[in-house]
N, C-alpha and C. Protein backbone atom coordinates (compact mmCIF):
# COMPACT_ATOMS: atom_id res chain seq x y z
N UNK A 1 111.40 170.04 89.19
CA UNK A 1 112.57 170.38 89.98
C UNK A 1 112.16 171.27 91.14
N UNK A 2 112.57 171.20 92.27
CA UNK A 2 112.45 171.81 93.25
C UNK A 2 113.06 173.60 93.17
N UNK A 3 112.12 174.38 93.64
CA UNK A 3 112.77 175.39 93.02
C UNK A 3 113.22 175.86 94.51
N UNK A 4 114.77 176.38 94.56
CA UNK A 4 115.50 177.08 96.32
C UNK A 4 115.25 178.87 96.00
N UNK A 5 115.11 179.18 97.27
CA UNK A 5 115.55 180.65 97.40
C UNK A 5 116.90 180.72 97.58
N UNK A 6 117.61 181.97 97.26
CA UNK A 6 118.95 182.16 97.70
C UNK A 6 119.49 181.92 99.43
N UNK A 7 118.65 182.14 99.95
CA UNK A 7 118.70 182.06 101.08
C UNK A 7 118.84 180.18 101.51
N UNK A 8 117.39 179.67 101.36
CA UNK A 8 117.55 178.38 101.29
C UNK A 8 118.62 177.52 100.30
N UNK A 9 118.95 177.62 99.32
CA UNK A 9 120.17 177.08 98.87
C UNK A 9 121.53 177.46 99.57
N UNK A 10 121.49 178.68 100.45
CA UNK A 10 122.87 178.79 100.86
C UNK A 10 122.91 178.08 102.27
N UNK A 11 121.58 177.18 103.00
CA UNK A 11 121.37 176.76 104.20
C UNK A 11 121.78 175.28 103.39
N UNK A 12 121.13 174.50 102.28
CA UNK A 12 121.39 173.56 101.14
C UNK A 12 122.57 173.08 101.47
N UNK A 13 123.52 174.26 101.27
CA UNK A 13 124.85 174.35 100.88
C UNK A 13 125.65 173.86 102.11
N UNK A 14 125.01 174.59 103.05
CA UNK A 14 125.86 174.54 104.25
C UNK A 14 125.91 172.91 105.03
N UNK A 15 123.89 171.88 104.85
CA UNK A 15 124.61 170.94 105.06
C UNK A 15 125.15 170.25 103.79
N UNK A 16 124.56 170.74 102.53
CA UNK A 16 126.03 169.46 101.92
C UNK A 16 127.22 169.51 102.24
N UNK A 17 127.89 170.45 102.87
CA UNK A 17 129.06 170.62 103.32
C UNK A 17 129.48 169.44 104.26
N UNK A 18 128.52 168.83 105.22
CA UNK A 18 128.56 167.25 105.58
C UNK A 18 127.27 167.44 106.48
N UNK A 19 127.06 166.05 106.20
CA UNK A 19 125.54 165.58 106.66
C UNK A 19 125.93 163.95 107.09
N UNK A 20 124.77 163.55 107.92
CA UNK A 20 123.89 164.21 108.94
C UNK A 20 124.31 165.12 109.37
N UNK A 21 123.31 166.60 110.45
CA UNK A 21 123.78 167.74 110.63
C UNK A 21 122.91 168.17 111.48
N UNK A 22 123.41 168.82 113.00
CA UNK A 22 121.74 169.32 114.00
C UNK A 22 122.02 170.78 113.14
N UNK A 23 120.45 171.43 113.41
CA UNK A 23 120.69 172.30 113.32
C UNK A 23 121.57 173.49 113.66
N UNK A 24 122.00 172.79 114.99
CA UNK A 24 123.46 173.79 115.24
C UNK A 24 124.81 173.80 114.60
N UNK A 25 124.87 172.94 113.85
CA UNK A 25 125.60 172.39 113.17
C UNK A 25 125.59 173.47 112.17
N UNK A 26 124.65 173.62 111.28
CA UNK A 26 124.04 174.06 110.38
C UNK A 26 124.53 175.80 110.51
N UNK A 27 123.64 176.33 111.55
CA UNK A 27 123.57 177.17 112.28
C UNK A 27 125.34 178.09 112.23
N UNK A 28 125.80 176.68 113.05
CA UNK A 28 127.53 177.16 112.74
C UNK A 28 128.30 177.69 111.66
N UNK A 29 127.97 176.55 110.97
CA UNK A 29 128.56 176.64 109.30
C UNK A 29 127.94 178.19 108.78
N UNK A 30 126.68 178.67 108.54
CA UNK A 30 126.09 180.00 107.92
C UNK A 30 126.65 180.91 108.94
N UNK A 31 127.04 180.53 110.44
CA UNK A 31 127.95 181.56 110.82
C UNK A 31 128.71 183.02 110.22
N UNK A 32 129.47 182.42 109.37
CA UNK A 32 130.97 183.08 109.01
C UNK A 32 130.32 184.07 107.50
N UNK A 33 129.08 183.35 106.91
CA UNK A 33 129.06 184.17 105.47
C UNK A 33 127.32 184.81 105.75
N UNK A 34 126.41 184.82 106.80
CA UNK A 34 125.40 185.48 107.37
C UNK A 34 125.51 185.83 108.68
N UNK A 35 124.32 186.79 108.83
CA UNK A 35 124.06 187.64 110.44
C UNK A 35 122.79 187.16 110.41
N UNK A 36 121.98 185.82 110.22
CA UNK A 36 121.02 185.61 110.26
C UNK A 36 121.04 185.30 111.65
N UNK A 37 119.83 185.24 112.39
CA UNK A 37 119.56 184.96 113.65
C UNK A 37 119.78 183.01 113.24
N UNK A 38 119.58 182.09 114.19
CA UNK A 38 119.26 180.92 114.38
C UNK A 38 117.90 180.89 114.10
N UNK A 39 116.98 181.63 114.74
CA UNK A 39 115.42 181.33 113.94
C UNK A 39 115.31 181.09 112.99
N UNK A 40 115.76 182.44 111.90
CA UNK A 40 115.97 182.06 110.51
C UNK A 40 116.13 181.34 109.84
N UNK A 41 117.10 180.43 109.98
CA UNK A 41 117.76 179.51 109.51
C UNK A 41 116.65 178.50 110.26
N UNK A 42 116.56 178.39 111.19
CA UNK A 42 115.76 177.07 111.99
C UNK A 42 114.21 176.80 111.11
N UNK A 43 113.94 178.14 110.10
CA UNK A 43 112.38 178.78 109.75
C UNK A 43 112.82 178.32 108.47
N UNK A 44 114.27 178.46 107.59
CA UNK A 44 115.06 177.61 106.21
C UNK A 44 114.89 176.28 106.27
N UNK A 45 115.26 176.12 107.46
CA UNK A 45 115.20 174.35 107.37
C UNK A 45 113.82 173.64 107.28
N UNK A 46 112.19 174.20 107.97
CA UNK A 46 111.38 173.84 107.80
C UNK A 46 110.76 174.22 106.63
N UNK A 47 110.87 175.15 105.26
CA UNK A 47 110.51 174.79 104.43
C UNK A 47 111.26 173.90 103.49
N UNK A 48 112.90 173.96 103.73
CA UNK A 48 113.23 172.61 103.11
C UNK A 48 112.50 171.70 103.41
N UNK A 49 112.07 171.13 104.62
CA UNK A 49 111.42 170.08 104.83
C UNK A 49 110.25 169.91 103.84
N UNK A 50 109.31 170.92 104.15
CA UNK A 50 107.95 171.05 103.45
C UNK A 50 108.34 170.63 102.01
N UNK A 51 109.11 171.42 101.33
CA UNK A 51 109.82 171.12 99.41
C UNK A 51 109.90 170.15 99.62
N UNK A 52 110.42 169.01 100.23
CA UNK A 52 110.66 167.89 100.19
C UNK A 52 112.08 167.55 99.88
N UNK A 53 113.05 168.55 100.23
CA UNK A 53 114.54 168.99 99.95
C UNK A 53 115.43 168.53 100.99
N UNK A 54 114.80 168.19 101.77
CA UNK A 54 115.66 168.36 102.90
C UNK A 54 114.20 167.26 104.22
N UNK A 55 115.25 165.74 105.08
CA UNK A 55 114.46 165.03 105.93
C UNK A 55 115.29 165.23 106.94
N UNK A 56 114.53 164.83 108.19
CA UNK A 56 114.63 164.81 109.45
C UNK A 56 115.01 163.77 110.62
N UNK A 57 115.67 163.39 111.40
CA UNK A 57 115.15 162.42 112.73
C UNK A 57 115.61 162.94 113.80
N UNK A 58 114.55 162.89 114.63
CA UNK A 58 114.59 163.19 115.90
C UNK A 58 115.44 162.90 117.26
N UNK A 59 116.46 163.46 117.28
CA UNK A 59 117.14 162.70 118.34
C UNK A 59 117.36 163.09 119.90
N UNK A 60 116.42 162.45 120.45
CA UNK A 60 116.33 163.14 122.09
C UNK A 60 115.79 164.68 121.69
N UNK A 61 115.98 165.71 121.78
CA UNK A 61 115.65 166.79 121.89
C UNK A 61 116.03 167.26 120.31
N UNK A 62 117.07 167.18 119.57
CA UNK A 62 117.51 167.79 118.98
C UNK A 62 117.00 166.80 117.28
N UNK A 63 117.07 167.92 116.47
CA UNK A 63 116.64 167.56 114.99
C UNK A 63 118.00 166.98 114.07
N UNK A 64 117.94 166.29 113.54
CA UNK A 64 119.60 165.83 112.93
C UNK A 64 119.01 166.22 111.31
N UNK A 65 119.58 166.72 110.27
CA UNK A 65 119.18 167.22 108.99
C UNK A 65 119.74 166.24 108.13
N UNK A 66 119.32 165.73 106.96
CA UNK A 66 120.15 165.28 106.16
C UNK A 66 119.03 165.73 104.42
N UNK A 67 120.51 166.10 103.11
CA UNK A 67 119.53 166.15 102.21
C UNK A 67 118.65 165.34 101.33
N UNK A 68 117.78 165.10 100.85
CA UNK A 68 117.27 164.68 100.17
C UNK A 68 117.43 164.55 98.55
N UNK A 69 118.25 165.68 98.17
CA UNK A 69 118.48 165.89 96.68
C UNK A 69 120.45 166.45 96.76
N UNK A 70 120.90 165.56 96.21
CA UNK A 70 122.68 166.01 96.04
C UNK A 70 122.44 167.36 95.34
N UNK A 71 123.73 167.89 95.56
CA UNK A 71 124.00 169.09 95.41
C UNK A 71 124.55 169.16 93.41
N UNK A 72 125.39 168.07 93.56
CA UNK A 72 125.16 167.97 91.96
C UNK A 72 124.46 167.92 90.78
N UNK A 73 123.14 167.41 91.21
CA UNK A 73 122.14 167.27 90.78
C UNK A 73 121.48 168.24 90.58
N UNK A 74 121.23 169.09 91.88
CA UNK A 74 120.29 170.13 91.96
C UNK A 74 121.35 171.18 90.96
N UNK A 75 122.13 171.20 90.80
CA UNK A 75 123.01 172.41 90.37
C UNK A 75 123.19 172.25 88.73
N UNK A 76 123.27 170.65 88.40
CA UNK A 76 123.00 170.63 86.72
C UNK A 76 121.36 170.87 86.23
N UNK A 77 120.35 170.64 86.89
CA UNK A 77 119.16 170.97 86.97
C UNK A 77 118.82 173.11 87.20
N UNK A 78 119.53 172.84 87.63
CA UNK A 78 119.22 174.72 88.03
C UNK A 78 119.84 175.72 86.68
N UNK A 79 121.19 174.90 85.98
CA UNK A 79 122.04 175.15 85.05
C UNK A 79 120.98 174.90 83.78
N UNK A 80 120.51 173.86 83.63
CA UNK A 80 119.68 173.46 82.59
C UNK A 80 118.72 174.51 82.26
N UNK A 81 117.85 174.62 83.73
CA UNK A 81 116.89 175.50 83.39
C UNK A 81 117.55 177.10 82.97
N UNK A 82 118.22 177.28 83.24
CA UNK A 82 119.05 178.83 83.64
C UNK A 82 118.97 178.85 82.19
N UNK A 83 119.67 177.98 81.44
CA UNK A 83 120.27 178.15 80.18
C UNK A 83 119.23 178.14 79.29
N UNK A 84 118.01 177.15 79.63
CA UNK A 84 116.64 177.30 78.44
C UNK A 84 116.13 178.63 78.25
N UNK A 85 116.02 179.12 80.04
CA UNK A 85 115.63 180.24 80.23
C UNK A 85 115.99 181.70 79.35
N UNK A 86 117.27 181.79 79.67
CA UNK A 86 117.90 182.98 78.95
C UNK A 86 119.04 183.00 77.81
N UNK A 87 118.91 181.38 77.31
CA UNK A 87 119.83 181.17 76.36
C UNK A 87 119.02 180.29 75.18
N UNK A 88 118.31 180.00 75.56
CA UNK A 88 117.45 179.15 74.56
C UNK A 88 117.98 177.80 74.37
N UNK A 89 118.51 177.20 75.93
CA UNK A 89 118.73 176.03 76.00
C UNK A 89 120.48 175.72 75.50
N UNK A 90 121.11 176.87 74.77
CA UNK A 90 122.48 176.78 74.30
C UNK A 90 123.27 177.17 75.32
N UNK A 91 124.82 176.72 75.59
CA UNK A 91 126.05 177.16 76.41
C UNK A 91 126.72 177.89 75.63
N UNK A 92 126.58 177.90 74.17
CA UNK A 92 127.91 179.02 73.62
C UNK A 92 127.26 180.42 73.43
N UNK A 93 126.09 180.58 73.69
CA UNK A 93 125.91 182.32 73.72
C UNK A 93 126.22 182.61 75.24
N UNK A 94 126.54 182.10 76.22
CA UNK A 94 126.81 182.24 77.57
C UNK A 94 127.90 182.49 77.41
N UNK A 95 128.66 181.39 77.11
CA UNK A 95 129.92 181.62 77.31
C UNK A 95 130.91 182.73 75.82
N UNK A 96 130.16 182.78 74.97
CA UNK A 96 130.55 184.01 74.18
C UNK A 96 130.40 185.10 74.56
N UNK A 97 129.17 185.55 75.72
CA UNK A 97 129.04 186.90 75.94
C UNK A 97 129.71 187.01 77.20
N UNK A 98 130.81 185.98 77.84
CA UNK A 98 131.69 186.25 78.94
C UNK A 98 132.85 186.68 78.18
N UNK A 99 133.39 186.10 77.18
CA UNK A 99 134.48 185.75 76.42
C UNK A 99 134.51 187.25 75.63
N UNK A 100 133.26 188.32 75.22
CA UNK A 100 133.60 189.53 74.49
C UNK A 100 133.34 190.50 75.68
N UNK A 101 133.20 189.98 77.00
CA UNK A 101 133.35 191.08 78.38
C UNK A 101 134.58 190.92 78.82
N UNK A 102 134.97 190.09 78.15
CA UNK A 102 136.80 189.60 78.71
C UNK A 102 136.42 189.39 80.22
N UNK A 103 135.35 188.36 80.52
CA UNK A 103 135.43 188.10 81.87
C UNK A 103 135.76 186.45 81.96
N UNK A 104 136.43 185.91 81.04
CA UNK A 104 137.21 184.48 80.77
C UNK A 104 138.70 184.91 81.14
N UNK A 105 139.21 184.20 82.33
CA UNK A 105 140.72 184.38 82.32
C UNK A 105 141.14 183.34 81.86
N UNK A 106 142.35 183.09 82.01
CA UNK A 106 143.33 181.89 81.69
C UNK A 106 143.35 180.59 81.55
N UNK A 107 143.08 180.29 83.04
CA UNK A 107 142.47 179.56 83.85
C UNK A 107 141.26 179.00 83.41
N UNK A 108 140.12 179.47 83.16
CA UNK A 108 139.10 179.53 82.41
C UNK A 108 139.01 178.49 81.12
N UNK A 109 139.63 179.24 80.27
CA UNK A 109 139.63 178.94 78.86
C UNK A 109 140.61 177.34 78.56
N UNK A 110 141.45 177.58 79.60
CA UNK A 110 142.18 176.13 79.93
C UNK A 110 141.48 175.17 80.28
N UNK A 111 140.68 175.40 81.45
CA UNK A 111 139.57 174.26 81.79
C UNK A 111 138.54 173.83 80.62
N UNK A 112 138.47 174.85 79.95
CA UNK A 112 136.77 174.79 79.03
C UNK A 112 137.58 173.88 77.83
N UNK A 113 139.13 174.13 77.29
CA UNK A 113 139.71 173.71 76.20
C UNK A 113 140.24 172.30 76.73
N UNK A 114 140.17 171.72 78.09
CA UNK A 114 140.17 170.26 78.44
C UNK A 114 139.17 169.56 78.38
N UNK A 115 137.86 170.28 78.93
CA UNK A 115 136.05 169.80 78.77
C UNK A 115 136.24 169.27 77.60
N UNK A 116 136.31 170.49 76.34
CA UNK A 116 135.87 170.00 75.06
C UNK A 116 136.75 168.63 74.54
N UNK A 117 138.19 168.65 74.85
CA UNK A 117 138.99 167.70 74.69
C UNK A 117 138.52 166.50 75.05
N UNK A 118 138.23 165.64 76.53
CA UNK A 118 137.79 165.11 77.03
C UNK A 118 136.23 164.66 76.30
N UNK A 119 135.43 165.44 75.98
CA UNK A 119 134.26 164.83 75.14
C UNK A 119 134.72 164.78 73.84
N UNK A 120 135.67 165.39 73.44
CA UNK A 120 136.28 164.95 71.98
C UNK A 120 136.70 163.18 72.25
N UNK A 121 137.59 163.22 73.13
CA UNK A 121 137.80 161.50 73.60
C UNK A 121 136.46 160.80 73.07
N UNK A 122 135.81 161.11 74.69
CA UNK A 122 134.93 159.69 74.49
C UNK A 122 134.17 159.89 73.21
N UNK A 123 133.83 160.32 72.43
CA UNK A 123 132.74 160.98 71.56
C UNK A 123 133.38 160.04 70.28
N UNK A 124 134.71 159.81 70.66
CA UNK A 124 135.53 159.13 69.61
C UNK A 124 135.51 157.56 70.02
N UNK A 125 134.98 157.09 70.79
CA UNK A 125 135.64 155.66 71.16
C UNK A 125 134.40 154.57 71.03
């Protein structure tokens, strides 16, 4: 798996937000949630390239971005590892030690009690 910096996943982010993308494009979007210069970001996008995360085409002057790896993907992959890492590969000591910080709201526990429902379905058919 390709491993992102915080930095580079939040450039990731910005074109999955829609792609193809010039770097100004790009540039725009990290606008509103960084004070990074444009270099920066212009210096993000060439090691995406290098990872192999992120391809290129050249158009007249300007670089057009598109990703190489969906954002879904990379994010059940990052989850996977997260969880081997500091959970020993399990979701219910995660989500038990949110659930005795009382950091599960409502909302929450509603979504997680449709998940399980929903694989209760198919699990049955």
């Amino acid at each position: 798996m390709i491993e992102l910096s915080k930095a580079e996943f939040a450039v990731m982010d910005a074109l999955w937000q829609g792609h193809p993308a010039k770097a100004a494009d790009i540039i725009h979007r990290l606008s509103d949630q960084t004070e990074w210069h444009e270099k920066t970001i212009k210096t993000l996008l060439g090691r995406l390239v290098k990872k192999h995360a992120v391809a290129f085409e050249k158009e007249g002057r300007e670089y057009v971005y598109h990703p190489l790896i969906a954002k879904d993907e990379y994010t059940l992959k990052a989850s996977r590892n997260f969880l081997a890492h500091f959970f020993n590969g399990q979701l219910s000591p995660l989500i038990s030690g949110f659930a005795k910080q009382k950091e599960l709201n409502q909302e929450d526990i509603n979504e997680l009690k449709k998940i399980i429902e929903d694989w209760e379905k198919q699990q049955g058919e």
